[in-house]
C-alpha atoms as a PDB file:
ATOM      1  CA  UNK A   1      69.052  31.386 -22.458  1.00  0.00           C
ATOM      2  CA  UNK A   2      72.717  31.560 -20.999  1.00  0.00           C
ATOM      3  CA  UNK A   3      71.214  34.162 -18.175  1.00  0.00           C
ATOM      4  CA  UNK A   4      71.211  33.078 -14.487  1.00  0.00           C
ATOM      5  CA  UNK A   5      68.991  31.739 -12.368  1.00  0.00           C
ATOM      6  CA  UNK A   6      66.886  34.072 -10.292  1.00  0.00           C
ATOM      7  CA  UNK A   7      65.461  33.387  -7.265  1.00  0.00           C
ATOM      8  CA  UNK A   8      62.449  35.320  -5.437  1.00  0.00           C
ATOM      9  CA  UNK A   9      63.133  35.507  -1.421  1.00  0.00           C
ATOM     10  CA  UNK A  10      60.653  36.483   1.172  1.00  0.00           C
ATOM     11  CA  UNK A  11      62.401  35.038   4.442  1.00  0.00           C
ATOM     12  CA  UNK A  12      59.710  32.190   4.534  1.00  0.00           C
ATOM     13  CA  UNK A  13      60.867  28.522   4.951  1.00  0.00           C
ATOM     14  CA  UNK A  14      59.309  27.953   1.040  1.00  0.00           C
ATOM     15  CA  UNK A  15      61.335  30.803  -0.540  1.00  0.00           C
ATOM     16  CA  UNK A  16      64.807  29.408   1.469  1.00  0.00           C
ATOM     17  CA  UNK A  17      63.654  26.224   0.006  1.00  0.00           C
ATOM     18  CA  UNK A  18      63.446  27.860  -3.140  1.00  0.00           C
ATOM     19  CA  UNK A  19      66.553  29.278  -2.713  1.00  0.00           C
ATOM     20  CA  UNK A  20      68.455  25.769  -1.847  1.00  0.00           C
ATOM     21  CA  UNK A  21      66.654  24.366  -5.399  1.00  0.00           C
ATOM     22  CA  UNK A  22      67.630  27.066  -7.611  1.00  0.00           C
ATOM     23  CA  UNK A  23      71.501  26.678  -6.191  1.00  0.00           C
ATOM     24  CA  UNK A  24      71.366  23.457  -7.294  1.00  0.00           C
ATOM     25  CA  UNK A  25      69.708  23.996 -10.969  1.00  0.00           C
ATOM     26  CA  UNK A  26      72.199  27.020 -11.096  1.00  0.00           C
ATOM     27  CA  UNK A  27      75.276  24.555 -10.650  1.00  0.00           C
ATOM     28  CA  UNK A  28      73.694  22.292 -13.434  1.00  0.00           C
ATOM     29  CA  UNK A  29      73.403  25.059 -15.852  1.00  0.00           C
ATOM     30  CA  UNK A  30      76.639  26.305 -14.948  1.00  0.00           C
ATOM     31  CA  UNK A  31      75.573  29.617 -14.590  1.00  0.00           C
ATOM     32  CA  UNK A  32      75.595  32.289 -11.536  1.00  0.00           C
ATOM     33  CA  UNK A  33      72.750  32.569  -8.892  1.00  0.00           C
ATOM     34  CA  UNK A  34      70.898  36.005  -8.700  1.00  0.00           C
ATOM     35  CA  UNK A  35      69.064  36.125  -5.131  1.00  0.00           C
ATOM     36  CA  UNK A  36      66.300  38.828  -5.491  1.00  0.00           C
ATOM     37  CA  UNK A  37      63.917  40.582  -2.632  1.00  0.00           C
ATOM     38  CA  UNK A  38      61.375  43.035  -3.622  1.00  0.00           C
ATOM     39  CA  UNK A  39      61.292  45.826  -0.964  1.00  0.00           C
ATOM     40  CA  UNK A  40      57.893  46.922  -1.294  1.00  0.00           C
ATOM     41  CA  UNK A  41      58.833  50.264   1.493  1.00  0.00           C
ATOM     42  CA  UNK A  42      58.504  52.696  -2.058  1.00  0.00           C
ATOM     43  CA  UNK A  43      55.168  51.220  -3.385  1.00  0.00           C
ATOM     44  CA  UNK A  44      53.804  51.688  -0.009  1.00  0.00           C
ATOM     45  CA  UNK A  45      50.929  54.314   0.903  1.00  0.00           C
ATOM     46  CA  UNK A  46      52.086  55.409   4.293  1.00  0.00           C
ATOM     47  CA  UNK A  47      50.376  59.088   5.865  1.00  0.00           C
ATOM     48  CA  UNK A  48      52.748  61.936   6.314  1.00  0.00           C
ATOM     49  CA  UNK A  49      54.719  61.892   8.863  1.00  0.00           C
ATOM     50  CA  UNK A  50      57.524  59.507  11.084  1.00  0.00           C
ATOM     51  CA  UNK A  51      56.476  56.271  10.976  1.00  0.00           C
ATOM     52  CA  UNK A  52      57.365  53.140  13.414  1.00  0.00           C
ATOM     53  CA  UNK A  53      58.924  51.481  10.606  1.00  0.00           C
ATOM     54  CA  UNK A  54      61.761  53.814   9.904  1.00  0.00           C
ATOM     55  CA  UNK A  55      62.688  55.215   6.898  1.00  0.00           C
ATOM     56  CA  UNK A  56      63.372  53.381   3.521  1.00  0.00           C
ATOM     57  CA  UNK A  57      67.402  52.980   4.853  1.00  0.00           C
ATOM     58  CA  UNK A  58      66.018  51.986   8.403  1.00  0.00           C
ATOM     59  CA  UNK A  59      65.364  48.601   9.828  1.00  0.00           C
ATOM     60  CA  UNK A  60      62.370  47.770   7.238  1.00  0.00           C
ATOM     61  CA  UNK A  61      65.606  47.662   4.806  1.00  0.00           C
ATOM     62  CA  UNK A  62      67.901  45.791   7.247  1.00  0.00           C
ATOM     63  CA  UNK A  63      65.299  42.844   7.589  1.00  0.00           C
ATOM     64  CA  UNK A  64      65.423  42.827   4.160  1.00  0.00           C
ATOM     65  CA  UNK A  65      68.675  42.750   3.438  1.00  0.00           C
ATOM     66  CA  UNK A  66      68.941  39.673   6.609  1.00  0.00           C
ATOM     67  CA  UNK A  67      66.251  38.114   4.726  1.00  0.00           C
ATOM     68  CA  UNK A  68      68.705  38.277   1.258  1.00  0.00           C
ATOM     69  CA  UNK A  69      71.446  36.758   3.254  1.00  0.00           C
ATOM     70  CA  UNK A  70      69.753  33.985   4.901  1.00  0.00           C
ATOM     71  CA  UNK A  71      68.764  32.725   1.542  1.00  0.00           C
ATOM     72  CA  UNK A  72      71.989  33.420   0.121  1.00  0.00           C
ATOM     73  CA  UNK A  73      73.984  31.545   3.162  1.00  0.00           C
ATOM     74  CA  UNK A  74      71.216  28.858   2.361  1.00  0.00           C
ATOM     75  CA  UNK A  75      72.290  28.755  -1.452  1.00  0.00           C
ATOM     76  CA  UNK A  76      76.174  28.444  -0.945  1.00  0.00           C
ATOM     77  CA  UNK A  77      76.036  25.972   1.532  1.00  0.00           C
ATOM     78  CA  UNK A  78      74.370  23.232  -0.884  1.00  0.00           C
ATOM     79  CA  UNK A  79      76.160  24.918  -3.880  1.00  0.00           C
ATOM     80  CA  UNK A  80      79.465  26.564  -2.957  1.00  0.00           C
ATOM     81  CA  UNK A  81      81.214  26.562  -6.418  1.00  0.00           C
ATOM     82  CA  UNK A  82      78.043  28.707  -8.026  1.00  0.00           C
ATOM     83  CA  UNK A  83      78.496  32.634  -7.772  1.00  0.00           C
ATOM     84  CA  UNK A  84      76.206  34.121  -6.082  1.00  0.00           C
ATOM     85  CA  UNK A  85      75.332  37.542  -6.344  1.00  0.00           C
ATOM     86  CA  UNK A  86      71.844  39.423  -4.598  1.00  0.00           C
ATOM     87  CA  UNK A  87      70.318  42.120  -4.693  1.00  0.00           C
ATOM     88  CA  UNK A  88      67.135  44.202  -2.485  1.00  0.00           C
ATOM     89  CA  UNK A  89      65.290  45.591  -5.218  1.00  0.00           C
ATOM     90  CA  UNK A  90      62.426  48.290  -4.607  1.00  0.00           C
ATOM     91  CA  UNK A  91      58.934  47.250  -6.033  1.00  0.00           C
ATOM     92  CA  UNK A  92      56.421  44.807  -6.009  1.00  0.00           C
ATOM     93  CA  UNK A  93      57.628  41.114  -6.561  1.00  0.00           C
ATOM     94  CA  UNK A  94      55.157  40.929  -9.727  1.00  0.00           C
ATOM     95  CA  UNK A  95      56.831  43.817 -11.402  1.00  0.00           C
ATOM     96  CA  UNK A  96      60.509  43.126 -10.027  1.00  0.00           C
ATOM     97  CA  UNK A  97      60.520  39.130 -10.900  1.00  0.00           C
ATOM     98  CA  UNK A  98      58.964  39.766 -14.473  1.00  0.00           C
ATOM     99  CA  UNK A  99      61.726  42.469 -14.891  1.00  0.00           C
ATOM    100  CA  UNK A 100      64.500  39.723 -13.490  1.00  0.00           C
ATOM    101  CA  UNK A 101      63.047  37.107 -15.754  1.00  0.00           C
ATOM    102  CA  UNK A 102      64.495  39.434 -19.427  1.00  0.00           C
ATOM    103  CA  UNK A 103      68.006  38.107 -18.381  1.00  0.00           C
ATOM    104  CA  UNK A 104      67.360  34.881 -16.790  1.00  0.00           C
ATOM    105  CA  UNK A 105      67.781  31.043 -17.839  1.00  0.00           C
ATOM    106  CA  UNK A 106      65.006  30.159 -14.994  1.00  0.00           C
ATOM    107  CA  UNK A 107      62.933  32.000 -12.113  1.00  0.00           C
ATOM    108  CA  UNK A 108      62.626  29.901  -9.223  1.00  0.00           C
ATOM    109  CA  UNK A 109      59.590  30.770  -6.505  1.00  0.00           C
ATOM    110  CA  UNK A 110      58.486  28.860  -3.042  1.00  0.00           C
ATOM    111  CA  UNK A 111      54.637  27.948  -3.195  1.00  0.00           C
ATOM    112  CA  UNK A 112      54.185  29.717   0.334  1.00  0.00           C
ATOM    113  CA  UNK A 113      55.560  33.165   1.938  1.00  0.00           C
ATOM    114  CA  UNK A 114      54.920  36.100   3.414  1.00  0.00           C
ATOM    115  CA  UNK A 115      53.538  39.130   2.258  1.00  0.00           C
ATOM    116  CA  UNK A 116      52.786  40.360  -1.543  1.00  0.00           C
ATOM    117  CA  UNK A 117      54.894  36.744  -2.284  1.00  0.00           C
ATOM    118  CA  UNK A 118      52.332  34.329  -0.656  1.00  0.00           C
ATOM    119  CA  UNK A 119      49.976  35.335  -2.740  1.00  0.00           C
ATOM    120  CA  UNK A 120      52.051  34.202  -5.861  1.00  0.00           C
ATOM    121  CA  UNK A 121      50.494  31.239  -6.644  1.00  0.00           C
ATOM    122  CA  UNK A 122      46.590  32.343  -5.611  1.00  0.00           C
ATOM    123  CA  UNK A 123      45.209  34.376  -8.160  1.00  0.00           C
ATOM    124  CA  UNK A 124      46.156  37.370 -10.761  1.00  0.00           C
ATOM    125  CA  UNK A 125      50.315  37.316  -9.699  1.00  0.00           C
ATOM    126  CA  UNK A 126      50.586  33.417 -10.418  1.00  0.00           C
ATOM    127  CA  UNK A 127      48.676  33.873 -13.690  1.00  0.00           C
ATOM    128  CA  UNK A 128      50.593  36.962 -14.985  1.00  0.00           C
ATOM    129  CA  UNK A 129      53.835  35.669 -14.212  1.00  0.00           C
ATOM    130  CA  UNK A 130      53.247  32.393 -15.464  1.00  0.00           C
ATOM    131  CA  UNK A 131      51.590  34.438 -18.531  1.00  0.00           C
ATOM    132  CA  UNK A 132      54.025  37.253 -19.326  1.00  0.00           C
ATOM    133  CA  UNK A 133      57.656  36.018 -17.465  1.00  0.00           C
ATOM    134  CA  UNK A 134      60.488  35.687 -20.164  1.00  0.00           C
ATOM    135  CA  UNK A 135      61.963  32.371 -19.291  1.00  0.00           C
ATOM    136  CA  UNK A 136      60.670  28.844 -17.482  1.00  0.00           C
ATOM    137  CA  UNK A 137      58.933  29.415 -13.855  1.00  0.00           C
ATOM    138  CA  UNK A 138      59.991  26.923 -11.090  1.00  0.00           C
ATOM    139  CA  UNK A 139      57.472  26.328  -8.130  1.00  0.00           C
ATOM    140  CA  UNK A 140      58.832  24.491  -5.240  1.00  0.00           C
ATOM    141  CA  UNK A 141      56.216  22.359  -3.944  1.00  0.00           C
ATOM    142  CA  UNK A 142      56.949  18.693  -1.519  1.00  0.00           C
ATOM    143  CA  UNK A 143      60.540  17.139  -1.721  1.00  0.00           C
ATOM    144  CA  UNK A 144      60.627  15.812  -4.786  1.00  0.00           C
ATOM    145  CA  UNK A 145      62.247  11.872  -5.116  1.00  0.00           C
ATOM    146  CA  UNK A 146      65.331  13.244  -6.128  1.00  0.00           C
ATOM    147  CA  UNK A 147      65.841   9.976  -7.724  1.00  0.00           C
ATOM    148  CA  UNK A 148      62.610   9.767  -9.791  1.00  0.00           C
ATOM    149  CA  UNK A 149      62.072  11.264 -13.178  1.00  0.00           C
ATOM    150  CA  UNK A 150      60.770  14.329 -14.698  1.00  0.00           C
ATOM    151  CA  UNK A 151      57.774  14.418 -15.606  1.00  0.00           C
ATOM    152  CA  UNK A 152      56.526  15.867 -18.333  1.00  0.00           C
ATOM    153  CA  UNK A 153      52.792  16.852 -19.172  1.00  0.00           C
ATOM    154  CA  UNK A 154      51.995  16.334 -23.083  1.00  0.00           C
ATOM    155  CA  UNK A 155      49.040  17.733 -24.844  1.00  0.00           C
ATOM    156  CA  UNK A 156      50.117  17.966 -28.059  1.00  0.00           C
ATOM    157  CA  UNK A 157      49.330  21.433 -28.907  1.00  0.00           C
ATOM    158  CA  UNK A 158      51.953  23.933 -30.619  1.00  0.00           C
ATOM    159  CA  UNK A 159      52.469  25.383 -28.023  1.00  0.00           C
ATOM    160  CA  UNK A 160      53.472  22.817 -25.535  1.00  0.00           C
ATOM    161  CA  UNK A 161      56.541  22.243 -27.387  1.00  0.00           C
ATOM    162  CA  UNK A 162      58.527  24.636 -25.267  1.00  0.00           C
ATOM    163  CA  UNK A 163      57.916  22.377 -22.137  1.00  0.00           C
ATOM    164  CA  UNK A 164      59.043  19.221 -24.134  1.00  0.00           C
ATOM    165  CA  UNK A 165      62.474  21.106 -24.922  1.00  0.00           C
ATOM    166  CA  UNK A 166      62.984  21.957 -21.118  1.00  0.00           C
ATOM    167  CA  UNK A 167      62.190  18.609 -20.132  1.00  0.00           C
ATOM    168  CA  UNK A 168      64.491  16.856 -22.672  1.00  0.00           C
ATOM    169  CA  UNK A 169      67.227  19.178 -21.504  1.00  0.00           C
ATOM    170  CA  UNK A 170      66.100  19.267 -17.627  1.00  0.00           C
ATOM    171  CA  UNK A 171      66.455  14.873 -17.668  1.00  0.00           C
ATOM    172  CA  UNK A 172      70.029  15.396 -19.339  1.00  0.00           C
ATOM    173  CA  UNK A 173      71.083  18.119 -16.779  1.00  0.00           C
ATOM    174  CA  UNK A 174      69.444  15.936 -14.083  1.00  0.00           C
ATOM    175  CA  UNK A 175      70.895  12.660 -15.403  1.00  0.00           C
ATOM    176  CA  UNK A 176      67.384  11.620 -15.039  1.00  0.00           C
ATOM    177  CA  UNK A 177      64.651   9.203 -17.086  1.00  0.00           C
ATOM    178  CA  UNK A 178      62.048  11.373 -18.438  1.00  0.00           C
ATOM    179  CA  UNK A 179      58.462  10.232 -18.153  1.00  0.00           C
ATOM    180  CA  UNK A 180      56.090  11.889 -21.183  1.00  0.00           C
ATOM    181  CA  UNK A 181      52.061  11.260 -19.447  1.00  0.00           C
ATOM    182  CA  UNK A 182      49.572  11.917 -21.861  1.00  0.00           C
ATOM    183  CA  UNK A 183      45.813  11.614 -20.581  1.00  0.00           C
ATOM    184  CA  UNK A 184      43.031  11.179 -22.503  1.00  0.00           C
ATOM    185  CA  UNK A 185      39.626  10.678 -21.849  1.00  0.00           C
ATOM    186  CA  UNK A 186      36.125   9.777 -23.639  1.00  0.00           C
ATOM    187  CA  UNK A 187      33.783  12.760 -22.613  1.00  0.00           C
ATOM    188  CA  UNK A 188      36.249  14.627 -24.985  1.00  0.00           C
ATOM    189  CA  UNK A 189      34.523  13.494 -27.918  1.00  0.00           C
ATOM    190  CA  UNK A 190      30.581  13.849 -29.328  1.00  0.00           C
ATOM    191  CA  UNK A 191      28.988  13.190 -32.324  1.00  0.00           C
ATOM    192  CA  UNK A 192      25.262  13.971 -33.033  1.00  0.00           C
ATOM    193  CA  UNK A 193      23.016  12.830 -35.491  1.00  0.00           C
ATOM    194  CA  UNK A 194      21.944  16.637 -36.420  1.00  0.00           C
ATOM    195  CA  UNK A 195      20.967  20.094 -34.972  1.00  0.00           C
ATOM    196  CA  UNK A 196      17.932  18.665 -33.619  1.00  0.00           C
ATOM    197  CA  UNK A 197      18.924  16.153 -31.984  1.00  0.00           C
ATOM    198  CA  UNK A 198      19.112  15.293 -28.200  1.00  0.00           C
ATOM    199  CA  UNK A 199      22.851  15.616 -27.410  1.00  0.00           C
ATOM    200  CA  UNK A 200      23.346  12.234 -27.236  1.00  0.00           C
ATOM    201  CA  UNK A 201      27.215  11.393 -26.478  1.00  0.00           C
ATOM    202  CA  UNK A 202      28.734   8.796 -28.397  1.00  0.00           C
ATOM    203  CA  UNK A 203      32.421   7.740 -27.794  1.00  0.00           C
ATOM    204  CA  UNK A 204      35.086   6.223 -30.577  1.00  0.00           C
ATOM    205  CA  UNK A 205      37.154   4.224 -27.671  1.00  0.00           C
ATOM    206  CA  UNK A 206      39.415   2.748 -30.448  1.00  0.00           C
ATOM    207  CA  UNK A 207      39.682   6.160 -31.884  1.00  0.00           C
ATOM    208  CA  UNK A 208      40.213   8.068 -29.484  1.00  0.00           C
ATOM    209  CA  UNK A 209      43.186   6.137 -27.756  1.00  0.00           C
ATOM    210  CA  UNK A 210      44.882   5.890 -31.526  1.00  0.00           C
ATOM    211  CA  UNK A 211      44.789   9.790 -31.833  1.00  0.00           C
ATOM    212  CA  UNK A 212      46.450   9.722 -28.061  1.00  0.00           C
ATOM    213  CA  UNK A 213      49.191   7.546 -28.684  1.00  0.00           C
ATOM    214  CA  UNK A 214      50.059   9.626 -32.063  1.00  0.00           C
ATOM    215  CA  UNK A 215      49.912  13.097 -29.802  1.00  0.00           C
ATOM    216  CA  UNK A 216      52.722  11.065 -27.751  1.00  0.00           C
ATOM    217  CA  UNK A 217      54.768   9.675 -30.375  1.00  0.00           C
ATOM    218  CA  UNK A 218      54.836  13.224 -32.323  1.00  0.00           C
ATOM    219  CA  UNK A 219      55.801  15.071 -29.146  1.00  0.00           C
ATOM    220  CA  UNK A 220      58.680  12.831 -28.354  1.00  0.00           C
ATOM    221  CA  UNK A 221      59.629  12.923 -32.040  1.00  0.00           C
ATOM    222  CA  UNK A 222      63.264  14.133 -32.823  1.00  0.00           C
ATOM    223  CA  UNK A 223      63.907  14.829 -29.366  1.00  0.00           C
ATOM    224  CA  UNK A 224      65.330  11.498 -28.051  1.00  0.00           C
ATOM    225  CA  UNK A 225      68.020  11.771 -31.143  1.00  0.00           C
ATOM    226  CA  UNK A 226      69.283  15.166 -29.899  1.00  0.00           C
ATOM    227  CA  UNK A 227      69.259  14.016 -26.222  1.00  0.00           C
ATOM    228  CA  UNK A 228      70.554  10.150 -26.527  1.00  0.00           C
ATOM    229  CA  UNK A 229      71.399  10.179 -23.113  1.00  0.00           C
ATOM    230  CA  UNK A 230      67.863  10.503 -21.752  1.00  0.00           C
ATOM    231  CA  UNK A 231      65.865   7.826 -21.308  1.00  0.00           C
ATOM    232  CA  UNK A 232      62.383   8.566 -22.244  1.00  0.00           C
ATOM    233  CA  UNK A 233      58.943   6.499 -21.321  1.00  0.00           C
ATOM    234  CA  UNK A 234      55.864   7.093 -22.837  1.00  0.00           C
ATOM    235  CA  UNK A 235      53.158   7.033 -20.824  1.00  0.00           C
ATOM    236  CA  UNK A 236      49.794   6.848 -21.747  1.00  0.00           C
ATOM    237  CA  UNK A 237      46.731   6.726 -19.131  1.00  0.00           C
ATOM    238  CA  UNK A 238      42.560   6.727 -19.918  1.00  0.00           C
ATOM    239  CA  UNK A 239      42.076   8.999 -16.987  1.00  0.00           C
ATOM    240  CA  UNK A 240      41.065  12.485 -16.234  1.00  0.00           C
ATOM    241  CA  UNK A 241      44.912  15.082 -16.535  1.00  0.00           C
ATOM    242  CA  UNK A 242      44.220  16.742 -13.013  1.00  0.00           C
ATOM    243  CA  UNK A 243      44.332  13.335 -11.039  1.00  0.00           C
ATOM    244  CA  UNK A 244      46.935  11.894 -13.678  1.00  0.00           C
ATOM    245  CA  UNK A 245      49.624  14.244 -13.018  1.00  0.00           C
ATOM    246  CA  UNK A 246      49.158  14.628  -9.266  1.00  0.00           C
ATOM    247  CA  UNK A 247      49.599  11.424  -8.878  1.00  0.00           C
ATOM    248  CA  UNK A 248      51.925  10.652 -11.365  1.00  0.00           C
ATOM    249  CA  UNK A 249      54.092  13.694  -9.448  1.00  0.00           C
ATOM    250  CA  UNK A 250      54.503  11.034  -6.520  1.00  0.00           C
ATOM    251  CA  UNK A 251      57.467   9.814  -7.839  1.00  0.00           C
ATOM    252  CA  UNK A 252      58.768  12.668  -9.696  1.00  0.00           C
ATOM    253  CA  UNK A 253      61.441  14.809  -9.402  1.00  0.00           C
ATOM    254  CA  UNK A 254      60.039  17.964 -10.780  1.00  0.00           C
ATOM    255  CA  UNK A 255      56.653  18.283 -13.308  1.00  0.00           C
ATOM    256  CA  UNK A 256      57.270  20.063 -16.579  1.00  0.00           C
ATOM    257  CA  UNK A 257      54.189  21.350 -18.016  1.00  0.00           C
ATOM    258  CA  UNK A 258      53.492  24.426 -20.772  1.00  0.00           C
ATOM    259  CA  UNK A 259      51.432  27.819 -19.979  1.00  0.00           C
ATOM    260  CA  UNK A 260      49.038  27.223 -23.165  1.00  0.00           C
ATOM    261  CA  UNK A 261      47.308  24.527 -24.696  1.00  0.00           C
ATOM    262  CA  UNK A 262      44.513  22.464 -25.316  1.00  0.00           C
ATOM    263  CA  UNK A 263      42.862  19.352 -24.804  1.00  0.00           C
ATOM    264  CA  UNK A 264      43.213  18.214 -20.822  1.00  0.00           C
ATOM    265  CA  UNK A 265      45.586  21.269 -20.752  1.00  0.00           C
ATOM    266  CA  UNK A 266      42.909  23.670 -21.806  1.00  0.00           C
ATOM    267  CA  UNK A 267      42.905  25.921 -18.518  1.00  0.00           C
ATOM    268  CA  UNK A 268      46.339  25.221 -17.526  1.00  0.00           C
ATOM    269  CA  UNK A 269      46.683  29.291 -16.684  1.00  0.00           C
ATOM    270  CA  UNK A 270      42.883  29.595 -15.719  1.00  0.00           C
ATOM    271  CA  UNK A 271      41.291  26.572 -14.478  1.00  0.00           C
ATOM    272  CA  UNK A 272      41.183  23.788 -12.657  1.00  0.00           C
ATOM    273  CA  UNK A 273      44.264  21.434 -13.864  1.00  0.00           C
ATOM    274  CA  UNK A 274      46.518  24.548 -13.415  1.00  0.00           C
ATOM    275  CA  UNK A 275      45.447  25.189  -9.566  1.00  0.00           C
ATOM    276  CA  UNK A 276      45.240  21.414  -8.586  1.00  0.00           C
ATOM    277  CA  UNK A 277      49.067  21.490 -10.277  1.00  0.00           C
ATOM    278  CA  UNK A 278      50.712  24.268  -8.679  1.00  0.00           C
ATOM    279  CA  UNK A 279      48.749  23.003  -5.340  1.00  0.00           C
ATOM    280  CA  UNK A 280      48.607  19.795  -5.341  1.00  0.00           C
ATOM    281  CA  UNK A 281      51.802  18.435  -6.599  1.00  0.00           C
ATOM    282  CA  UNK A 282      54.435  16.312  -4.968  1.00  0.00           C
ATOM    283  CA  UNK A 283      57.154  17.703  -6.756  1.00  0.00           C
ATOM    284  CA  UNK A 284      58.413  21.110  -7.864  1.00  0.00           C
ATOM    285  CA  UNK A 285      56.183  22.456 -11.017  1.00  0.00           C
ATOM    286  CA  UNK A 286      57.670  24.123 -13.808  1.00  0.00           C
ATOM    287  CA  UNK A 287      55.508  26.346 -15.981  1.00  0.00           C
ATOM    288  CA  UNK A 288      56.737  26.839 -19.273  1.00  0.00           C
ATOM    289  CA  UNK A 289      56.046  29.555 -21.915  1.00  0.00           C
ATOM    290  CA  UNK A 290      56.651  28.814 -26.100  1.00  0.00           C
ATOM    291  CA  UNK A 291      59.363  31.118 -27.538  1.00  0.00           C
ATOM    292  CA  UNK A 292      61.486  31.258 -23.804  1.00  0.00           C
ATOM    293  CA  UNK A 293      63.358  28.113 -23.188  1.00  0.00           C
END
């Protein structure tokens, strides 16, 4: 998508963050910057009456319109060729960013903030966005090693193959080496003698790490021809994904990783590997949906 980059502003030091990282992707892409706050003032259940706050043109919509500017001060001053256009946009940030995200190449988000935002990555808002957002989701986590690769989290599932695309093209834009981690691990795989039976767990070692290099090799497949000038490792570990990629993320420049699969990625929206991700990573996370790259 040839749509700019969106970013979602709250004031915090994580969305200004945010703001400084999707400046820069914005500049790669060659595309403008859209800097979005959602004003929550109309969603908000106030009693009849005056209230301290002002009305909706008061000062509730002068910090957030300070709030805009900050971030988009913050934005031209690491990219000052990229356009930059913002806009204070009434509604929650749920509703507002998944409207934004139609017409963008990328939605970039802080991990923390303040208000309806902070809660982005904790619960039902992280998992519907993530879910039902139109293009790639950036989470800006620790600096990244802006001279380490991009990571990229393979599972080998259909689905997934939207996140190998955006990596591909994220190393090019980046001028970066690409690093594809698959993990794999034995408790995967049982065999039993028959219903009866005690569920005794057997484990095809030799098997199993054959069928894990060939879910690498097929990901990677046809990709390194149409991006020659990415250098791409395969990586291959016998270890559990959650620990894998957090660690792994210690040297990366951003994590690529898709919203569905299966195998280690089986709860990548809903369980475990998704939240140690999105919280535990070193490096920005990108969440990618098939169909929207």
């Amino acid at each position: 998508m040839s749509g700019p980059v969106v970013v979602g502003v709250d004031g915090s030091a994580s969305s200004l963050a945010a703001a400084e990282l999707a400046a820069r992707e914005a500049r790669m892409r060659g595309v403008g910057l859209r800097v979005v706050h959602a004003f929550i003032w109309p969603g908000m259940h106030a009693p009849p009456g005056p209230s301290p706050l002002g009305p909706v043109g008061g000062e509730l919509r002068k910090l957030a319109e300070r709030t805009v500017a900050e971030a988009v001060g913050r934005a031209r001053t690491v990219a000052p060729e990229v356009e930059v256009a913002h806009a204070v946009i009434g509604g929650e940030p749920l509703s507002v960013l998944e409207v934004q995200s139609r017409t963008a190449a990328l939605v970039v988000v802080g991990s923390r903030g303040l208000g309806t935002f902070g809660a982005l990555l904790l619960g039902s808002t992280a998992v519907h966005l993530t879910a039902h957002g139109r293009c790639p989701l950036m989470v800006v986590r620790d600096r990244p090693n802006p001279s380490g690769p991009v990571l990229l989290g393979v599972d080998g599932s259909p689905a997934g193959e939207a996140a190998v695309d955006f990596a591909f093209a994220e190393a090019s834009l980046r001028g970066a080496d690409l690093v594809a981690l698959h993990a794999w691990s034995t408790w995967t795989e049982r065999a039993y003698s028959g219903p009866g039976d005690p569920p005794t767990v057997l484990y095809d070692v030799d098997r199993l790490r054959d069928e894990a290099e060939r879910v690498l090799a097929e990901a990677l497949s046809g990709r390194q021809m149409k991006y020659p000038d990415v250098t791409a490792h395969r990586r291959l570990l016998h270890a559990r994904t959650r620990p894998a990629l957090i660690k792994a993320s210690e040297d990366a420049q951003l994590l690529v990783v898709g919203a569905r699969g299966h195998g280690g990625f089986a709860g990548l929206l809903l369980g475990s590997v998704s939240q140690a991700v999105l919280h535990h990573a070193h490096c920005p996370v990108t969440v990618v949906r098939p169909g929207v790259t």
